[in-house]
PDB file of N, CA and C in Angstrom:
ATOM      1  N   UNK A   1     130.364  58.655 133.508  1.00  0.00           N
ATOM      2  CA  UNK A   1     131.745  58.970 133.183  1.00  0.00           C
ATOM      3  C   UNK A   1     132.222  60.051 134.139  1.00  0.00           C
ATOM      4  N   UNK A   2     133.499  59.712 134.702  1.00  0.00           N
ATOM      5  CA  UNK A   2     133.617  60.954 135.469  1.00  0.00           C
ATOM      6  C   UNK A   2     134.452  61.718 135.399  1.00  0.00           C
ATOM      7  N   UNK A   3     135.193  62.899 135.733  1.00  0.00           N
ATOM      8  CA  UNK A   3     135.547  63.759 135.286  1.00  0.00           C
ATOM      9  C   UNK A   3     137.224  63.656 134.658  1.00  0.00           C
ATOM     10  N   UNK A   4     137.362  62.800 134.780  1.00  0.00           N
ATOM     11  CA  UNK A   4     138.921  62.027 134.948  1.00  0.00           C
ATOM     12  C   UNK A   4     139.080  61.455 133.330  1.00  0.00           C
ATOM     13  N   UNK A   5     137.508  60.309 133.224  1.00  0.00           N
ATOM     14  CA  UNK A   5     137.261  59.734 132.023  1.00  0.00           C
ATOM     15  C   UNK A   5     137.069  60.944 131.153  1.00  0.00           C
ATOM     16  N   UNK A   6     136.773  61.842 131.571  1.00  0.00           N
ATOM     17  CA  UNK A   6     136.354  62.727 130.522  1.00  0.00           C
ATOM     18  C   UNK A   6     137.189  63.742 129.683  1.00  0.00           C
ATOM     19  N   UNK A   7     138.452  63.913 130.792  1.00  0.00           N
ATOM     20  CA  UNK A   7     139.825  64.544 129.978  1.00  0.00           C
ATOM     21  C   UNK A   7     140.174  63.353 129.464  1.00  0.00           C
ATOM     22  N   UNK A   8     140.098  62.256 129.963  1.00  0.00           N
ATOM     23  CA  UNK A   8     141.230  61.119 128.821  1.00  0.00           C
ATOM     24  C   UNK A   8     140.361  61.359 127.679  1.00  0.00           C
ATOM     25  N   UNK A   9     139.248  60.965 128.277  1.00  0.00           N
ATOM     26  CA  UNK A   9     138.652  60.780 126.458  1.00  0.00           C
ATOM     27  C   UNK A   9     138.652  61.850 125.526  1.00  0.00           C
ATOM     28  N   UNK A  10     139.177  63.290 125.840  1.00  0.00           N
ATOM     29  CA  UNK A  10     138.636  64.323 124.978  1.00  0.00           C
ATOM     30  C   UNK A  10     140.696  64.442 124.968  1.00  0.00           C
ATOM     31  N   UNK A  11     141.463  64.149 125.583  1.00  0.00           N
ATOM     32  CA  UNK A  11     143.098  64.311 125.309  1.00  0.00           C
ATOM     33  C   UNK A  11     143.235  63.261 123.569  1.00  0.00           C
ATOM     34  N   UNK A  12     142.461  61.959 124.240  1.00  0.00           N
ATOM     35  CA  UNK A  12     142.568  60.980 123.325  1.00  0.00           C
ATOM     36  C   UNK A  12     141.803  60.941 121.745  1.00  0.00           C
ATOM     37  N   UNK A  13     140.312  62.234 121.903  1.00  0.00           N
ATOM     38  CA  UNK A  13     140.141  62.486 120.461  1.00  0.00           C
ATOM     39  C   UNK A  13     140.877  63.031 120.059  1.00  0.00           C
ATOM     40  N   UNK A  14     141.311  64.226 120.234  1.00  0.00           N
ATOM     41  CA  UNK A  14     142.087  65.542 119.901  1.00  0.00           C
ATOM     42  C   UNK A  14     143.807  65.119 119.785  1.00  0.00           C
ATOM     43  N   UNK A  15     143.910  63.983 120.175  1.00  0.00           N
ATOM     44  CA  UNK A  15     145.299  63.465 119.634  1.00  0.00           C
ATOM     45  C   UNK A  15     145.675  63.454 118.213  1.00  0.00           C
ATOM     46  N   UNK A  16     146.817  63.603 117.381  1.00  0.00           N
ATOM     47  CA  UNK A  16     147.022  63.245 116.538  1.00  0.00           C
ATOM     48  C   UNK A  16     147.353  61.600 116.386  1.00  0.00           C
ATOM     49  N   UNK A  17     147.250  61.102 114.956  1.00  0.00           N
ATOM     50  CA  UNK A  17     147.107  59.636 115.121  1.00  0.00           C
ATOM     51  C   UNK A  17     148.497  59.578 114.452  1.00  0.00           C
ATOM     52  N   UNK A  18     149.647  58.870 115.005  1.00  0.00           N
ATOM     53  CA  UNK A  18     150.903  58.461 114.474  1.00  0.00           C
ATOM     54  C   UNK A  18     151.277  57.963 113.301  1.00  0.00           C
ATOM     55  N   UNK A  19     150.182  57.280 112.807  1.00  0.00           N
ATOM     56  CA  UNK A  19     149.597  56.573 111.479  1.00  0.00           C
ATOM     57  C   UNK A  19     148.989  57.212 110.354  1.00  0.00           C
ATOM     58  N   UNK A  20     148.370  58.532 110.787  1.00  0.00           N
ATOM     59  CA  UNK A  20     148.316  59.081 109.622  1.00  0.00           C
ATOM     60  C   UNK A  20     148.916  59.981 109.053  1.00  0.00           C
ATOM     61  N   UNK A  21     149.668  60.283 109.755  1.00  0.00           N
ATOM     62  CA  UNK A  21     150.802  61.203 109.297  1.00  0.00           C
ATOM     63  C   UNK A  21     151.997  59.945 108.429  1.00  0.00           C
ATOM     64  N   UNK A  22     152.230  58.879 108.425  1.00  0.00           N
ATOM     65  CA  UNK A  22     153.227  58.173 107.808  1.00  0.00           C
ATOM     66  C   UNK A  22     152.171  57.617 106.337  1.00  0.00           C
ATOM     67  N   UNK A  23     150.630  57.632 106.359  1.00  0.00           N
ATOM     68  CA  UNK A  23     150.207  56.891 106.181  1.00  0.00           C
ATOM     69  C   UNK A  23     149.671  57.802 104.603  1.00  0.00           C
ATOM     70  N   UNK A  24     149.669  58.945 104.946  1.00  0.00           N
ATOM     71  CA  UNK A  24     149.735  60.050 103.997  1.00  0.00           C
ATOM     72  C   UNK A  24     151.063  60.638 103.150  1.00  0.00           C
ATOM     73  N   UNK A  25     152.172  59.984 103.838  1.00  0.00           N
ATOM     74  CA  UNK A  25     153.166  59.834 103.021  1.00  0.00           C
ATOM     75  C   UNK A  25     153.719  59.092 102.636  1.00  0.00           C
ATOM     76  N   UNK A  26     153.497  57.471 102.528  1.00  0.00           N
ATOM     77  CA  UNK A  26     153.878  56.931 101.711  1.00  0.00           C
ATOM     78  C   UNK A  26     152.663  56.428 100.960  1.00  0.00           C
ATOM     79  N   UNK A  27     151.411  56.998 100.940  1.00  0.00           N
ATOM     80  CA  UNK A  27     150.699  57.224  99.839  1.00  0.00           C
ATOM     81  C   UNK A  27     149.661  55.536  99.693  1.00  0.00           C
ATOM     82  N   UNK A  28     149.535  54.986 100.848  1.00  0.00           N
ATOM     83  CA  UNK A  28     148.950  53.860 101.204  1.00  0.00           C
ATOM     84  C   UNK A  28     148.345  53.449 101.980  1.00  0.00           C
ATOM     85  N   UNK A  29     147.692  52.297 102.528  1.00  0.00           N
ATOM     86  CA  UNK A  29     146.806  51.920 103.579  1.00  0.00           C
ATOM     87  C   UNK A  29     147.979  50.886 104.563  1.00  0.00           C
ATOM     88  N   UNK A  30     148.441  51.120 105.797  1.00  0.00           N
ATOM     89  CA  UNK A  30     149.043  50.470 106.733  1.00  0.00           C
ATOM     90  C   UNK A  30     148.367  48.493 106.511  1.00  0.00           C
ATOM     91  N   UNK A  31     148.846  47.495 106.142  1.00  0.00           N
ATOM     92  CA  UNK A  31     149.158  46.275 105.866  1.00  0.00           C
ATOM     93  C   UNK A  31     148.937  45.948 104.654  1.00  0.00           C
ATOM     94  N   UNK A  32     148.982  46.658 103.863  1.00  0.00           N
ATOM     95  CA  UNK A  32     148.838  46.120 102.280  1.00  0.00           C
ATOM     96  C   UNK A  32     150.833  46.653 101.825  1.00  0.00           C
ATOM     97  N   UNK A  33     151.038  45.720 100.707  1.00  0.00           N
ATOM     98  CA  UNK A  33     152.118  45.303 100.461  1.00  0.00           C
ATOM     99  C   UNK A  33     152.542  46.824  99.621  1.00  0.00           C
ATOM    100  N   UNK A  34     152.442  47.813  98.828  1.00  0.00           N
ATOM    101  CA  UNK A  34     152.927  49.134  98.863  1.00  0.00           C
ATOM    102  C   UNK A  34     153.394  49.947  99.998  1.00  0.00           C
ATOM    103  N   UNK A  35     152.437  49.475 101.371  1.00  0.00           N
ATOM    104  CA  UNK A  35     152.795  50.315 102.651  1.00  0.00           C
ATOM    105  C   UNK A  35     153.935  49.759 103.138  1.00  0.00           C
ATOM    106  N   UNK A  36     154.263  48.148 102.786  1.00  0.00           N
ATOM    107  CA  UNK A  36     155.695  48.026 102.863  1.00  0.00           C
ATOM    108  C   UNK A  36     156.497  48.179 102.734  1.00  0.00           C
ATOM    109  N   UNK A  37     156.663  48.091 101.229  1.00  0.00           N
ATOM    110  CA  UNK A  37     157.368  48.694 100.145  1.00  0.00           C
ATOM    111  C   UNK A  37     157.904  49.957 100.705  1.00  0.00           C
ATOM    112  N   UNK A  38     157.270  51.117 100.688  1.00  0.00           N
ATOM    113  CA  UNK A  38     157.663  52.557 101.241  1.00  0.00           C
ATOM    114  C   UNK A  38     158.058  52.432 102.469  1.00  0.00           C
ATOM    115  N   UNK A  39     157.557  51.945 103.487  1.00  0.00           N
ATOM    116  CA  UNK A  39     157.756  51.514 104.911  1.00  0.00           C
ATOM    117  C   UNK A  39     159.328  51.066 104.572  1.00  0.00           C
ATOM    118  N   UNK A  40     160.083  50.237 103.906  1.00  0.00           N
ATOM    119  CA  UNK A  40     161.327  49.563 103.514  1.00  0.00           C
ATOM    120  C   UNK A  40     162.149  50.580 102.838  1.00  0.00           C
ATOM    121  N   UNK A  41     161.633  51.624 102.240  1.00  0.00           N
ATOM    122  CA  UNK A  41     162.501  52.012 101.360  1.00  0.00           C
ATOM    123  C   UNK A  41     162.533  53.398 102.422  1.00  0.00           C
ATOM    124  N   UNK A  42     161.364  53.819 102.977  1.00  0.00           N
ATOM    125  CA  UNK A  42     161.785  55.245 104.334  1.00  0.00           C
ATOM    126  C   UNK A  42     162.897  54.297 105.348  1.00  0.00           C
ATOM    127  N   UNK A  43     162.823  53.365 105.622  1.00  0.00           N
ATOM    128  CA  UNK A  43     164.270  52.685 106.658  1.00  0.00           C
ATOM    129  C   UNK A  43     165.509  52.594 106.350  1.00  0.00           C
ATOM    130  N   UNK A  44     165.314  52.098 104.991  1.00  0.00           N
ATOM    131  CA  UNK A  44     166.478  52.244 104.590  1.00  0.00           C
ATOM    132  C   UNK A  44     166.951  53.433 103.953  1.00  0.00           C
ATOM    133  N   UNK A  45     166.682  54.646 103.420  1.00  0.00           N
ATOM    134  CA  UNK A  45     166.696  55.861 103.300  1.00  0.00           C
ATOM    135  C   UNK A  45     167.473  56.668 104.564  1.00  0.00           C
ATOM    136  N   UNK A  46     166.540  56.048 105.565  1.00  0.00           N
ATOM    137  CA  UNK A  46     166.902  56.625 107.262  1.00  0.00           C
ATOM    138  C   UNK A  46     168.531  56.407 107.247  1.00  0.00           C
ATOM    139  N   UNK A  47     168.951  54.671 106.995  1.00  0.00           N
ATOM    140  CA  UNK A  47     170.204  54.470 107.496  1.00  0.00           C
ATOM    141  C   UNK A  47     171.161  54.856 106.742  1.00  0.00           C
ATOM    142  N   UNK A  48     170.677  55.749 105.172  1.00  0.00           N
ATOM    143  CA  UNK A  48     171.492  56.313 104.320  1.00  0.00           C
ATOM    144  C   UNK A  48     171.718  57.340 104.878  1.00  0.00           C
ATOM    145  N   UNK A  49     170.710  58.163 104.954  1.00  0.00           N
ATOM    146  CA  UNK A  49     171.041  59.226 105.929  1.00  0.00           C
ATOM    147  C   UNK A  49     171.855  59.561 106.910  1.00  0.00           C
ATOM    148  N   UNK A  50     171.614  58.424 108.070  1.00  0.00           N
ATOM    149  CA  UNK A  50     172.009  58.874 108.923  1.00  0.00           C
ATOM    150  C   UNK A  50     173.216  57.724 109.891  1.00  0.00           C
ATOM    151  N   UNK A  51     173.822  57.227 108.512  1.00  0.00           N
ATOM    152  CA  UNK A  51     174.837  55.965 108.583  1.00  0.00           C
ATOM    153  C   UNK A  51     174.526  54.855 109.252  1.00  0.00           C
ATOM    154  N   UNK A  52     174.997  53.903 108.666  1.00  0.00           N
ATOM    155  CA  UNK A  52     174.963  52.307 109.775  1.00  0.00           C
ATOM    156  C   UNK A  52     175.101  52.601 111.386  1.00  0.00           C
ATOM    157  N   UNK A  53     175.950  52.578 111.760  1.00  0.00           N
ATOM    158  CA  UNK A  53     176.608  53.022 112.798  1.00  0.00           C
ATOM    159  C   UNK A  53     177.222  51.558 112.926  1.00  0.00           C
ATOM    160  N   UNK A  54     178.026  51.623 114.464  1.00  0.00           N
ATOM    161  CA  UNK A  54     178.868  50.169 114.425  1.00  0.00           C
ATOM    162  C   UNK A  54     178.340  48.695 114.668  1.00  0.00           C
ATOM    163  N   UNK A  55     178.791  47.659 114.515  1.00  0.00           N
ATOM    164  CA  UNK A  55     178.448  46.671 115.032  1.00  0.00           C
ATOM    165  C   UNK A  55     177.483  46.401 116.163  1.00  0.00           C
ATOM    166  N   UNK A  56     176.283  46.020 116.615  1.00  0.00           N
ATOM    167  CA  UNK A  56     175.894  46.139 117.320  1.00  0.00           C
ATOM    168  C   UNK A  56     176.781  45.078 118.357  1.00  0.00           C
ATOM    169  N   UNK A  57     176.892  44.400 118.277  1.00  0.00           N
ATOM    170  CA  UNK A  57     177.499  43.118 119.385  1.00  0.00           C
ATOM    171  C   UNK A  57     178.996  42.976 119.228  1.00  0.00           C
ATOM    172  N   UNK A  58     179.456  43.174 118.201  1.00  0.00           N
ATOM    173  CA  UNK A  58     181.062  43.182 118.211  1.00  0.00           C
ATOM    174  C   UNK A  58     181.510  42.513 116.917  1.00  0.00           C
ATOM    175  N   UNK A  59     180.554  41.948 116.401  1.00  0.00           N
ATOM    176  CA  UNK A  59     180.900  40.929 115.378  1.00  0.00           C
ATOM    177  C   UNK A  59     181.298  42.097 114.047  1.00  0.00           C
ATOM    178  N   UNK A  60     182.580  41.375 113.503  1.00  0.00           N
ATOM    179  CA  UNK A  60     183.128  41.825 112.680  1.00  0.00           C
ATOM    180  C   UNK A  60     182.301  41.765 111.034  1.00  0.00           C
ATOM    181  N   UNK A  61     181.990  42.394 110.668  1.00  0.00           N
ATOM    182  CA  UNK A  61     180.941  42.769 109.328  1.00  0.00           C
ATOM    183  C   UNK A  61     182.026  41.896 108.094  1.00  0.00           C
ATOM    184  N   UNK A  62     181.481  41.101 107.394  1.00  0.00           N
ATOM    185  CA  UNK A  62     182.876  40.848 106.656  1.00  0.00           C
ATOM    186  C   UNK A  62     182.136  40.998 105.013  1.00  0.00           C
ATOM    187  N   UNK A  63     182.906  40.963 104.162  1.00  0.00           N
ATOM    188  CA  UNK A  63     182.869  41.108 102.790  1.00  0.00           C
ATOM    189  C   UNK A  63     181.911  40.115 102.013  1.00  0.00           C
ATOM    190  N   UNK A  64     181.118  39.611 100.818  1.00  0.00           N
ATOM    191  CA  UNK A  64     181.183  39.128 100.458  1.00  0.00           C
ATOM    192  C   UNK A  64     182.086  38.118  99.727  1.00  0.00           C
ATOM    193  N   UNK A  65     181.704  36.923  99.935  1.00  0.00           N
ATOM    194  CA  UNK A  65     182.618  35.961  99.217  1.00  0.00           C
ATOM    195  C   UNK A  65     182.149  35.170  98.730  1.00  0.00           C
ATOM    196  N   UNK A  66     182.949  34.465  97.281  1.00  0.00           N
ATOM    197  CA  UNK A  66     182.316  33.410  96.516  1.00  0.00           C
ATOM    198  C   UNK A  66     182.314  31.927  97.404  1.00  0.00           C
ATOM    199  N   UNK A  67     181.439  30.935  96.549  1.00  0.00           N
ATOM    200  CA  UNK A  67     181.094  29.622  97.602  1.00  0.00           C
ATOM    201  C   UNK A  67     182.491  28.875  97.268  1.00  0.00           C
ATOM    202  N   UNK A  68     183.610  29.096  96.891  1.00  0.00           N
ATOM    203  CA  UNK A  68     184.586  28.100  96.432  1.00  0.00           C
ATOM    204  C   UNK A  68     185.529  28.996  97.351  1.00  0.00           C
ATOM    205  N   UNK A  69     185.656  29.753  97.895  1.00  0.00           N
ATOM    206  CA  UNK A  69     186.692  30.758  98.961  1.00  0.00           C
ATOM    207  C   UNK A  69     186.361  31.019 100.534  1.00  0.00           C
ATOM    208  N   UNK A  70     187.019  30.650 100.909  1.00  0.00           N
ATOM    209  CA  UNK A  70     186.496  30.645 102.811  1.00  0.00           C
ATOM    210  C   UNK A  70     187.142  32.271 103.095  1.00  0.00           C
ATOM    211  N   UNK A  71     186.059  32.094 103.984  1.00  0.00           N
ATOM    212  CA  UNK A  71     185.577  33.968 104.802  1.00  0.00           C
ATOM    213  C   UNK A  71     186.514  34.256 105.290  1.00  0.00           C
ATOM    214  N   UNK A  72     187.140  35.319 105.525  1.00  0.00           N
ATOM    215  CA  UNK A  72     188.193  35.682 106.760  1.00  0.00           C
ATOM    216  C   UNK A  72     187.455  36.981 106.995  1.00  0.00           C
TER     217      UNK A  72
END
């Protein structure tokens, strides 16, 4: 190993892991169906937070409507 391998590998223990920091707060194991669950409810939390924002492409967002009434 040479001296090169040897900072990556000691940068790369001493890293924190991205995963366990999310993984300790929503109180689960990353692919089981609770880590979703929380995983779904921190996203959407996020966009409460921190608003929709606009349309991405231009398309006009429209209302719900019943199946007997056409969309405008």
């Amino acid at each position: 190993m040479g001296l090169t391998d040897y900072a990556f590998y000691q940068v790369a223990r001493r890293w924190p892991s991205p995963m366990a920091d999310k993984t300790s707060d929503f109180g689960a194991e990353p692919g089981t169906e609770a880590y979703a669950r929380a995983y779904a409810h921190y996203q959407f939390n996020q966009k409460v937070w921190s608003g929709l924002g606009p349309a991405g492409d231009g398309v006009k967002i429209r209302g719900c409507c019943a199946a007997s009434t056409a969309c405008t």
